[in-house]
N, C-alpha and C. Protein backbone atom coordinates (compact mmCIF):
# COMPACT_ATOMS: atom_id res chain seq x y z
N UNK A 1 -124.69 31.09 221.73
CA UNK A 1 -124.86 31.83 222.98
C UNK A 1 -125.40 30.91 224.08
N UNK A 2 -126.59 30.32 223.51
CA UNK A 2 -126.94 29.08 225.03
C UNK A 2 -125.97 28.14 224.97
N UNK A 3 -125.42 27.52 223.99
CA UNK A 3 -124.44 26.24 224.63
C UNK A 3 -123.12 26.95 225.32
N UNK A 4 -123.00 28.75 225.39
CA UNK A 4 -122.06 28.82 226.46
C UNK A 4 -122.50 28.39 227.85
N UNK A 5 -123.45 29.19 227.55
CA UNK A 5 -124.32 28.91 229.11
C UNK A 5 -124.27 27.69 229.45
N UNK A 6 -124.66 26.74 228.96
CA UNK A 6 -124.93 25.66 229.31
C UNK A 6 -123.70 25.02 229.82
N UNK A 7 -122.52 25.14 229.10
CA UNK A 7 -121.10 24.23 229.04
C UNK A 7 -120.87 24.97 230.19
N UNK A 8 -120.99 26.48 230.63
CA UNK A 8 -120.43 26.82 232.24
C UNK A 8 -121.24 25.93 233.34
N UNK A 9 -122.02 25.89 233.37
CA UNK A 9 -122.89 25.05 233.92
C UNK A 9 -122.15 24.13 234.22
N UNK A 10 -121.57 22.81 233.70
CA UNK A 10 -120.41 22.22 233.66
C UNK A 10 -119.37 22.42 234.59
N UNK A 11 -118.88 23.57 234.44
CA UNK A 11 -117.70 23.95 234.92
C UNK A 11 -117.70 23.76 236.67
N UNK A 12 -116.43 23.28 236.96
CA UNK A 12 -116.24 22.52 238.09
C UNK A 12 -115.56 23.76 238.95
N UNK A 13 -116.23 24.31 240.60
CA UNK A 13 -115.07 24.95 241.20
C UNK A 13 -113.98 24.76 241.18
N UNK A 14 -113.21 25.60 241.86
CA UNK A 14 -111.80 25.26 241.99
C UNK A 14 -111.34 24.07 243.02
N UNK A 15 -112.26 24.14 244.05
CA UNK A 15 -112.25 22.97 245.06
C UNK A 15 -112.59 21.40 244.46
N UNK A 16 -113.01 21.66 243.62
CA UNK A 16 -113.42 20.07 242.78
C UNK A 16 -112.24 19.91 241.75
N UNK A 17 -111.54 20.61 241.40
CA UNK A 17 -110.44 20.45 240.86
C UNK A 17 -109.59 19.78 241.65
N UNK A 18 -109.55 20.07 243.04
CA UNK A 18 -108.43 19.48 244.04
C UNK A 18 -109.30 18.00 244.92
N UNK A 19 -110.06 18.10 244.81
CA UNK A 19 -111.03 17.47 246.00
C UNK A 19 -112.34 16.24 245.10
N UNK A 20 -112.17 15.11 245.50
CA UNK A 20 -113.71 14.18 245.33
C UNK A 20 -114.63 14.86 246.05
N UNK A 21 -115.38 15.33 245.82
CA UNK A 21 -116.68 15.45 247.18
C UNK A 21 -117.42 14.33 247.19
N UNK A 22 -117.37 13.59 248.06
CA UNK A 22 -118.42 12.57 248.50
C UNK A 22 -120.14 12.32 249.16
N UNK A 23 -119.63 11.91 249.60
CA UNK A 23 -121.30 11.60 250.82
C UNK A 23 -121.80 12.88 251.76
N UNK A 24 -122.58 12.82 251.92
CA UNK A 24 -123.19 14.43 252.53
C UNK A 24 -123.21 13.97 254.16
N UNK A 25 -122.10 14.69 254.75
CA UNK A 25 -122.00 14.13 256.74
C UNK A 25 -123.33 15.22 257.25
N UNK A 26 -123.55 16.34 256.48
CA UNK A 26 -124.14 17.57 257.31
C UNK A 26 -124.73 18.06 256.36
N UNK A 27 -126.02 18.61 256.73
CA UNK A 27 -126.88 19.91 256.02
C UNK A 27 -127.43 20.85 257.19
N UNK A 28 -126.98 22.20 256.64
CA UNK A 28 -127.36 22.77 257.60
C UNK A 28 -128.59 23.81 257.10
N UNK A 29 -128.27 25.29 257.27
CA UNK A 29 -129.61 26.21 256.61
C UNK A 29 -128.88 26.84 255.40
N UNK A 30 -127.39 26.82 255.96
CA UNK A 30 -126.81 27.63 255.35
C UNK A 30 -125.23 26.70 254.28
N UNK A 31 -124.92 25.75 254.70
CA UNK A 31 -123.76 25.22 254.45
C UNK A 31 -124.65 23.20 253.92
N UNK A 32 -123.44 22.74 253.49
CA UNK A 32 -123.21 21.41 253.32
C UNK A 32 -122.06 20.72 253.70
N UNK A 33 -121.81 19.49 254.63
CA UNK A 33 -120.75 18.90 254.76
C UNK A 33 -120.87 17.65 254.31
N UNK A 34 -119.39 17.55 253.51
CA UNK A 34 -119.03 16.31 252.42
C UNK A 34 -117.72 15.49 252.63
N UNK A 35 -117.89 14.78 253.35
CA UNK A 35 -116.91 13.49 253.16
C UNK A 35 -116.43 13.75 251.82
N UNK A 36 -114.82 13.81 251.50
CA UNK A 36 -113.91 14.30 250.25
C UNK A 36 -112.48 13.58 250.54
N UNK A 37 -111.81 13.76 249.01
CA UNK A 37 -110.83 12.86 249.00
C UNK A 37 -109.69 13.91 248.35
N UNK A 38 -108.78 14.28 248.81
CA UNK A 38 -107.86 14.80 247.88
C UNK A 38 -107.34 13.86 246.96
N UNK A 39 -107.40 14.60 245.94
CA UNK A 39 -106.81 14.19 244.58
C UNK A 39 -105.76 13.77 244.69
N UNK A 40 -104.54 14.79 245.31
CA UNK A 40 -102.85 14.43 245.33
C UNK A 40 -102.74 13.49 246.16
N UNK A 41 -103.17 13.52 247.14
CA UNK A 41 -102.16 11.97 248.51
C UNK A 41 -103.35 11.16 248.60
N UNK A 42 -104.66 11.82 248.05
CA UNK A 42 -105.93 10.40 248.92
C UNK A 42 -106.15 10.66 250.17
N UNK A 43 -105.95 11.23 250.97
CA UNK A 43 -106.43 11.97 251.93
C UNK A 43 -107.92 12.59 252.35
N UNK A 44 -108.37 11.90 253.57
CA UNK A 44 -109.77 12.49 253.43
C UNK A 44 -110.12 13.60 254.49
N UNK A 45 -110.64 14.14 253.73
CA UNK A 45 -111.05 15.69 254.57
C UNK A 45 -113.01 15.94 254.38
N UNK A 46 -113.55 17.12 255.49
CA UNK A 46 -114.70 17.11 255.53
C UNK A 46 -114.44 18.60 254.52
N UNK A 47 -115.02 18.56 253.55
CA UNK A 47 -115.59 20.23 253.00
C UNK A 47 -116.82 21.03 252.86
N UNK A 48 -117.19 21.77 253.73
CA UNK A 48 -118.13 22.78 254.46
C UNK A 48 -118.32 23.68 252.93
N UNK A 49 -119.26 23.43 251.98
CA UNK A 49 -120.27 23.84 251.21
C UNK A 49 -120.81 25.43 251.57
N UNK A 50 -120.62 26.60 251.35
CA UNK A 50 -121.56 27.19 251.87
C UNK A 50 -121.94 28.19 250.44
N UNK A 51 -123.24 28.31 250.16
CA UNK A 51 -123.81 28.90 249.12
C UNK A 51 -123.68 30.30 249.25
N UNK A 52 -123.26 31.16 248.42
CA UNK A 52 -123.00 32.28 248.82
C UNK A 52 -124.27 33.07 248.80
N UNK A 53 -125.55 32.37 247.61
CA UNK A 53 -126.78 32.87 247.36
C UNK A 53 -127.26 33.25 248.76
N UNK A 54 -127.11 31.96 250.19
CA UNK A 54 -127.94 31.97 250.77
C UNK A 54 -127.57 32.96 252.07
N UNK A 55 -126.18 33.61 251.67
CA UNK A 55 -125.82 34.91 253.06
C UNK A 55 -125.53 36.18 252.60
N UNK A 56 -126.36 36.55 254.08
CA UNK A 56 -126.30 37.98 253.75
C UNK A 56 -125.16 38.67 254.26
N UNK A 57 -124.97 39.98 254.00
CA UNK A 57 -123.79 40.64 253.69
C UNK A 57 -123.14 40.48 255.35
N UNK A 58 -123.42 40.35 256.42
CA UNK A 58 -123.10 40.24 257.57
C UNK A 58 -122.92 38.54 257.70
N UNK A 59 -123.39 38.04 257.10
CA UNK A 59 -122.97 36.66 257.16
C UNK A 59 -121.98 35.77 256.85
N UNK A 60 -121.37 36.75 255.76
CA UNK A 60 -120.35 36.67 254.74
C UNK A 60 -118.92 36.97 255.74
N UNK A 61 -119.41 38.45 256.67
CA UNK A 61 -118.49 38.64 257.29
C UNK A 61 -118.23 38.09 258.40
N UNK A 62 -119.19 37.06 259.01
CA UNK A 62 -119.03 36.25 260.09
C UNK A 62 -118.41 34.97 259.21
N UNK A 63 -118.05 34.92 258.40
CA UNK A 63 -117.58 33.50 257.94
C UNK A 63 -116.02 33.37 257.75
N UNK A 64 -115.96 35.22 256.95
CA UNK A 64 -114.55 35.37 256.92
C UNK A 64 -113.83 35.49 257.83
N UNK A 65 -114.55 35.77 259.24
CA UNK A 65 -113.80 35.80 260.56
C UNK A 65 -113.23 34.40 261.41
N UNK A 66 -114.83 33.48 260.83
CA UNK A 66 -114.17 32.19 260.96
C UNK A 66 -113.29 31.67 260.61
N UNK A 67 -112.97 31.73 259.20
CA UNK A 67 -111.85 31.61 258.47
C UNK A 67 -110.53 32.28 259.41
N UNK A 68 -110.32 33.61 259.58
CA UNK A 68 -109.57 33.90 259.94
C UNK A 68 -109.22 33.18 261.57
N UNK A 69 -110.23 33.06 262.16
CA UNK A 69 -110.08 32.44 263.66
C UNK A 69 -109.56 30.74 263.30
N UNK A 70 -110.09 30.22 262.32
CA UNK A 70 -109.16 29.02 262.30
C UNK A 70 -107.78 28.34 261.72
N UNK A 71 -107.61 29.64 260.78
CA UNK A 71 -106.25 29.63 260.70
C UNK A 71 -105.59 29.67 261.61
N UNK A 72 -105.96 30.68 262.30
CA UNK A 72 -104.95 30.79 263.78
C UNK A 72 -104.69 30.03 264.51
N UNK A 73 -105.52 28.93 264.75
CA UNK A 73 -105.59 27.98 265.96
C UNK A 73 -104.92 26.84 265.16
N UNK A 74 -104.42 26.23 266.60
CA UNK A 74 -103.64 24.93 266.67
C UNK A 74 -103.72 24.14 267.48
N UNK A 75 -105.01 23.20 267.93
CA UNK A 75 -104.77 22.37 268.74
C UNK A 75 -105.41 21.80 268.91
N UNK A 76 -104.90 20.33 269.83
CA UNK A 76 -105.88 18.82 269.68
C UNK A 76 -107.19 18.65 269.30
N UNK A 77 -107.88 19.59 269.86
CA UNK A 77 -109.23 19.71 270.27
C UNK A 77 -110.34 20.75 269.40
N UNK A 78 -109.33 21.15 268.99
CA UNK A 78 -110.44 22.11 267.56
C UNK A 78 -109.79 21.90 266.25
N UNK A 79 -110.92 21.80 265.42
CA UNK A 79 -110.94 21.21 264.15
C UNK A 79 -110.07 21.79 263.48
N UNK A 80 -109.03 21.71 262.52
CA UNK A 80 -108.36 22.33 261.57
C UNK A 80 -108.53 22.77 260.47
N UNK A 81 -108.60 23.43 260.18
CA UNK A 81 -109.04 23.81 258.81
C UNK A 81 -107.56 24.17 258.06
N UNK A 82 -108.10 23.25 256.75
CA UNK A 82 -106.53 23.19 256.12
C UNK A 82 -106.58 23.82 254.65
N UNK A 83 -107.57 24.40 254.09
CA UNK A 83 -107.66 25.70 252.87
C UNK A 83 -109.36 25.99 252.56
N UNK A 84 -109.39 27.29 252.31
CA UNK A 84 -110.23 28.14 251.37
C UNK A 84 -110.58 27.92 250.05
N UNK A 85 -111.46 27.69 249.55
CA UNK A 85 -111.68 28.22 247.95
C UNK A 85 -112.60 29.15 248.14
N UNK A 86 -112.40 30.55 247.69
CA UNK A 86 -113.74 31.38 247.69
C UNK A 86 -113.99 31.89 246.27
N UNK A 87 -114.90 30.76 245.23
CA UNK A 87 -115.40 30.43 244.21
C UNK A 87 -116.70 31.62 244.00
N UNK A 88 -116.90 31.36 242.73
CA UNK A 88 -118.07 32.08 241.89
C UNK A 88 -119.63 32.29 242.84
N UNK A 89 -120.23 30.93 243.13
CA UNK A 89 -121.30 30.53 243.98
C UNK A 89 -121.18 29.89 245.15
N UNK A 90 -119.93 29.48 245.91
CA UNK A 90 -120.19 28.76 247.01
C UNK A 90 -118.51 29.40 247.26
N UNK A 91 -118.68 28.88 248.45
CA UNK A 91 -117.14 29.36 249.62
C UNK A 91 -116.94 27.60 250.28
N UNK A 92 -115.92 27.14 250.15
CA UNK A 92 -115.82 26.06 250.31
C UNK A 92 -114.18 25.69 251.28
N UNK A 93 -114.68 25.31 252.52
CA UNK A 93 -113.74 25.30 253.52
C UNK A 93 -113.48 23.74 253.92
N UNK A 94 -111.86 23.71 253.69
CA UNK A 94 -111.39 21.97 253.77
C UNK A 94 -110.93 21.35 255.00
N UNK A 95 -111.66 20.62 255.76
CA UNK A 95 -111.36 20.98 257.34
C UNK A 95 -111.16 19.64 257.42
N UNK A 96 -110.70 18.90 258.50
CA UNK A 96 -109.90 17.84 259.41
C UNK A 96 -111.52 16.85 259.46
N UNK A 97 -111.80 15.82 259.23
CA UNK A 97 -112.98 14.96 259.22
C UNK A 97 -112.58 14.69 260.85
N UNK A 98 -114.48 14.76 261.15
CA UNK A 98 -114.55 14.95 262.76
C UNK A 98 -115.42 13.47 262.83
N UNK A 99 -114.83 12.47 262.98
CA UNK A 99 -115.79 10.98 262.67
C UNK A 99 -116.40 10.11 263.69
N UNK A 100 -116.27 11.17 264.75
CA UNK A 100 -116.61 10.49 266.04
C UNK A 100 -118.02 10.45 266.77
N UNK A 101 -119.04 10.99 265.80
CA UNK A 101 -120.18 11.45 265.74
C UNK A 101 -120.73 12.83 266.62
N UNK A 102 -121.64 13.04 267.27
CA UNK A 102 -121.67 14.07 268.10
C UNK A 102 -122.04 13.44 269.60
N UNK A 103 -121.26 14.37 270.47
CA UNK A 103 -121.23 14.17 271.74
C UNK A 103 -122.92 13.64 272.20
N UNK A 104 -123.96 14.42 272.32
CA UNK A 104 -124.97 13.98 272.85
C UNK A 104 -125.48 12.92 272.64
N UNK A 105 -125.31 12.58 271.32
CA UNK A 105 -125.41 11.28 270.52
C UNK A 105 -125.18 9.85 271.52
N UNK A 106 -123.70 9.98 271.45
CA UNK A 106 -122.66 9.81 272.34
C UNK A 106 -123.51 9.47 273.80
N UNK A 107 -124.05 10.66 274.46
CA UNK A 107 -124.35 10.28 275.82
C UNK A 107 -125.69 10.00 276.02
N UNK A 108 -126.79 9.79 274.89
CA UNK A 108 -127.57 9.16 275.13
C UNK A 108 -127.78 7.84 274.68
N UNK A 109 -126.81 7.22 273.87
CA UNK A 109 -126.51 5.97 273.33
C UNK A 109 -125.82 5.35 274.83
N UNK A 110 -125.01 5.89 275.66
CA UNK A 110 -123.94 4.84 276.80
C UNK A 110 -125.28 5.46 277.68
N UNK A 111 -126.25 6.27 277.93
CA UNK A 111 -126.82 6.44 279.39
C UNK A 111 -126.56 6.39 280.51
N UNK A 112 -124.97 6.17 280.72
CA UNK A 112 -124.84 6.44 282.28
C UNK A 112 -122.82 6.14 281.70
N UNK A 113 -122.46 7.67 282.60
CA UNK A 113 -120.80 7.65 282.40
C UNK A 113 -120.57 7.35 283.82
N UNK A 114 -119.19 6.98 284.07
CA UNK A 114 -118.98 7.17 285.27
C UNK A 114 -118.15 8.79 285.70
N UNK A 115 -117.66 8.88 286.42
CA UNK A 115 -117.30 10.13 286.80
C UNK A 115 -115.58 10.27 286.38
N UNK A 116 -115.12 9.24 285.92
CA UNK A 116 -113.68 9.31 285.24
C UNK A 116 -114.01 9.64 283.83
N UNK A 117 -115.39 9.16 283.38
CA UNK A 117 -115.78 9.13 281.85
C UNK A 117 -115.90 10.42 281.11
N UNK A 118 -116.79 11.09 282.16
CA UNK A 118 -117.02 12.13 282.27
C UNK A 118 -115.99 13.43 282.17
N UNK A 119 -115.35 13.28 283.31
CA UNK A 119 -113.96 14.01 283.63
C UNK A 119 -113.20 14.20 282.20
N UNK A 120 -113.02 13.20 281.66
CA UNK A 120 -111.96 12.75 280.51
C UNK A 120 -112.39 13.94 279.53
N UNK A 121 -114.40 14.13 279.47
CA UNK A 121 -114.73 14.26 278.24
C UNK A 121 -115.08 15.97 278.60
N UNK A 122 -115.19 16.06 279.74
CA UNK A 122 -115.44 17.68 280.04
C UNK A 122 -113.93 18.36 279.98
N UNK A 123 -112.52 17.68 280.40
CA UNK A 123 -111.24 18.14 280.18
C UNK A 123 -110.79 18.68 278.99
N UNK A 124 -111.74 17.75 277.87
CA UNK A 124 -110.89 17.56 276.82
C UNK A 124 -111.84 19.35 275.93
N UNK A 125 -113.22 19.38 276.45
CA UNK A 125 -113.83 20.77 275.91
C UNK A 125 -113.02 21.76 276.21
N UNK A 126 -112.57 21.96 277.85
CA UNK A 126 -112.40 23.09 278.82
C UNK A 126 -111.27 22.69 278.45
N UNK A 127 -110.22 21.69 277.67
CA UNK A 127 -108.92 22.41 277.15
C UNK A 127 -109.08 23.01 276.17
N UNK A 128 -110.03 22.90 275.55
CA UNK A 128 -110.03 24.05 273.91
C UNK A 128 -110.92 24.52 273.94
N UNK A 129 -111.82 25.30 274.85
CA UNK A 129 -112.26 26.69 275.23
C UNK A 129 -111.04 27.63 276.04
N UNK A 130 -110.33 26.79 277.26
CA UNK A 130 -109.32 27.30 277.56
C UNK A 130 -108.14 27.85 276.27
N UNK A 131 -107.92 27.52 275.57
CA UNK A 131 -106.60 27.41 274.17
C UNK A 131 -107.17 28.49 273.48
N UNK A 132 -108.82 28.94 273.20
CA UNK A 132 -109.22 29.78 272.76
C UNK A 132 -109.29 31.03 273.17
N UNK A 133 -109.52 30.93 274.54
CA UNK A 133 -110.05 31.98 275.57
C UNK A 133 -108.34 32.86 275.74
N UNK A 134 -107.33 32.06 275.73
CA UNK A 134 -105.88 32.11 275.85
C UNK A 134 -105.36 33.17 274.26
N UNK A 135 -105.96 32.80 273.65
CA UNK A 135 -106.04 33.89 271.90
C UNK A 135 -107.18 34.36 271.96
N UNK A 136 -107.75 35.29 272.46
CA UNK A 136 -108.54 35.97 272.62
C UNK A 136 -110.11 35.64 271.92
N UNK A 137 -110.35 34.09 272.01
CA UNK A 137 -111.39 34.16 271.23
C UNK A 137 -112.39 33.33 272.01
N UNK A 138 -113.62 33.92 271.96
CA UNK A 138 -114.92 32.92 272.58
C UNK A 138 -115.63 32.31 271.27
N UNK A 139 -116.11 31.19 272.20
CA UNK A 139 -116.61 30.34 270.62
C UNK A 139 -118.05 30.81 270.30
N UNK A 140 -118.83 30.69 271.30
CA UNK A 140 -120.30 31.64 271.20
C UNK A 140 -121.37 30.50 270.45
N UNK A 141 -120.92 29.26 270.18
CA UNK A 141 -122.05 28.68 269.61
C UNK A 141 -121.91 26.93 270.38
N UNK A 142 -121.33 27.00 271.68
CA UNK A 142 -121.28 25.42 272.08
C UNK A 142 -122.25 24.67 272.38
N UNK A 143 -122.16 23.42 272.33
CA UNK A 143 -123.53 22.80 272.14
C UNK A 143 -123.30 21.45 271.98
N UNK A 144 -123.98 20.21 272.90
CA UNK A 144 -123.54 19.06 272.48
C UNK A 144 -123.36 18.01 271.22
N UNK A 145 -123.91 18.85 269.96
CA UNK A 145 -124.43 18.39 269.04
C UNK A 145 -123.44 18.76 268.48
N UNK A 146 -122.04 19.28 268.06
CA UNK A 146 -121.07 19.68 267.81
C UNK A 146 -120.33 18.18 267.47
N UNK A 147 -119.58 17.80 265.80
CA UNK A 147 -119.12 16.71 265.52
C UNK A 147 -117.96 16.42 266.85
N UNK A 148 -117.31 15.39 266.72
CA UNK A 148 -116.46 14.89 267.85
C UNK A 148 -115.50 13.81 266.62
N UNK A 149 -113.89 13.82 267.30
CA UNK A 149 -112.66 12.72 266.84
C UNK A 149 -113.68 11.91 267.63
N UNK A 150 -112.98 10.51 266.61
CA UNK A 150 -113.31 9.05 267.22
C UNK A 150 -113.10 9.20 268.78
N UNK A 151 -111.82 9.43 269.13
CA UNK A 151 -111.45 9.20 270.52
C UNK A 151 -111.45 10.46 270.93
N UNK A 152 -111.57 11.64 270.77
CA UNK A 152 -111.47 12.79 271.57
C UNK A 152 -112.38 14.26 271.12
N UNK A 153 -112.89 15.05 271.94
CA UNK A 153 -113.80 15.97 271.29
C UNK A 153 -112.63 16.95 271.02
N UNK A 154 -113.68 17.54 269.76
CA UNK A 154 -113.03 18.97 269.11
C UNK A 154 -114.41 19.56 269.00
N UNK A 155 -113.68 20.75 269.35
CA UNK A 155 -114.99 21.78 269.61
C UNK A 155 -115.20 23.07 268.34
């Protein structure tokens, strides 16, 4: 009876079946983000950890909405999310690696943009709040601390 227990213990989600999880990019209150490798092509993707212990029943349903809001979307500037596992203890979401660090980061490392620099980097938000706002959706949590592409923000 305990060495069942124990050998589940063992037992690997379904997302680790498909996925390396690597290096930890993010900890949040509620989630973990992991630098990961698909198994089939080698492909690296970020996968968003989230413990199911640690949400409550309204939290659960703000997640599945996320889910549903990023399926929907398609474009330059917001992250993709490319599958679900919704496992035993954790919900585990396989999204587009955002490697460009975070914007504020970003603008207190250069301390002074010029006004083309700028332009470039406020266009590239207000096209994918615009793309959102266009599918009926507000993002409700923006903030400069939000990961960023090497060369371009995703919001």
């Amino acid at each position: 009876q305990a060495m069942k227990k124990v050998s589940n213990f063992f037992n690997k989600d379904e997302c680790e079946k498909y996925y390396k999880l690597g290096k930890t990019l993010g900890q949040g209150s509620f989630a973990t983000v992991k630098l990961s490798t698909c198994k089939a092509d080698n492909t690296r993707w970020a996968v968003k950890i989230i413990k199911k212990s640690s949400l409550a029943q309204e939290d659960e349903e703000a997640l599945k909405t996320e889910v549903d809001i990023l399926e929907r979307l398609d474009h330059p500037n917001i992250v993709k999310l490319k599958e679900v596992f919704d496992c035993p203890g954790n919900f585990y979401m396989v999204m587009e690696v955002c490697s460009g660090g975070e914007l504020f980061d970003r603008i207190v490392e250069k301390e002074h943009y010029t006004e083309a620099e700028a332009r470039n980097c406020l266009v590239a938000v207000v096209d994918g709040i615009r793309y959102c706002h266009q599918n009926n959706i507000a993002h409700r949590d923006l903030k400069p601390t939000r990961p960023m592409q090497q060369s371009s923000l995703l919001i």
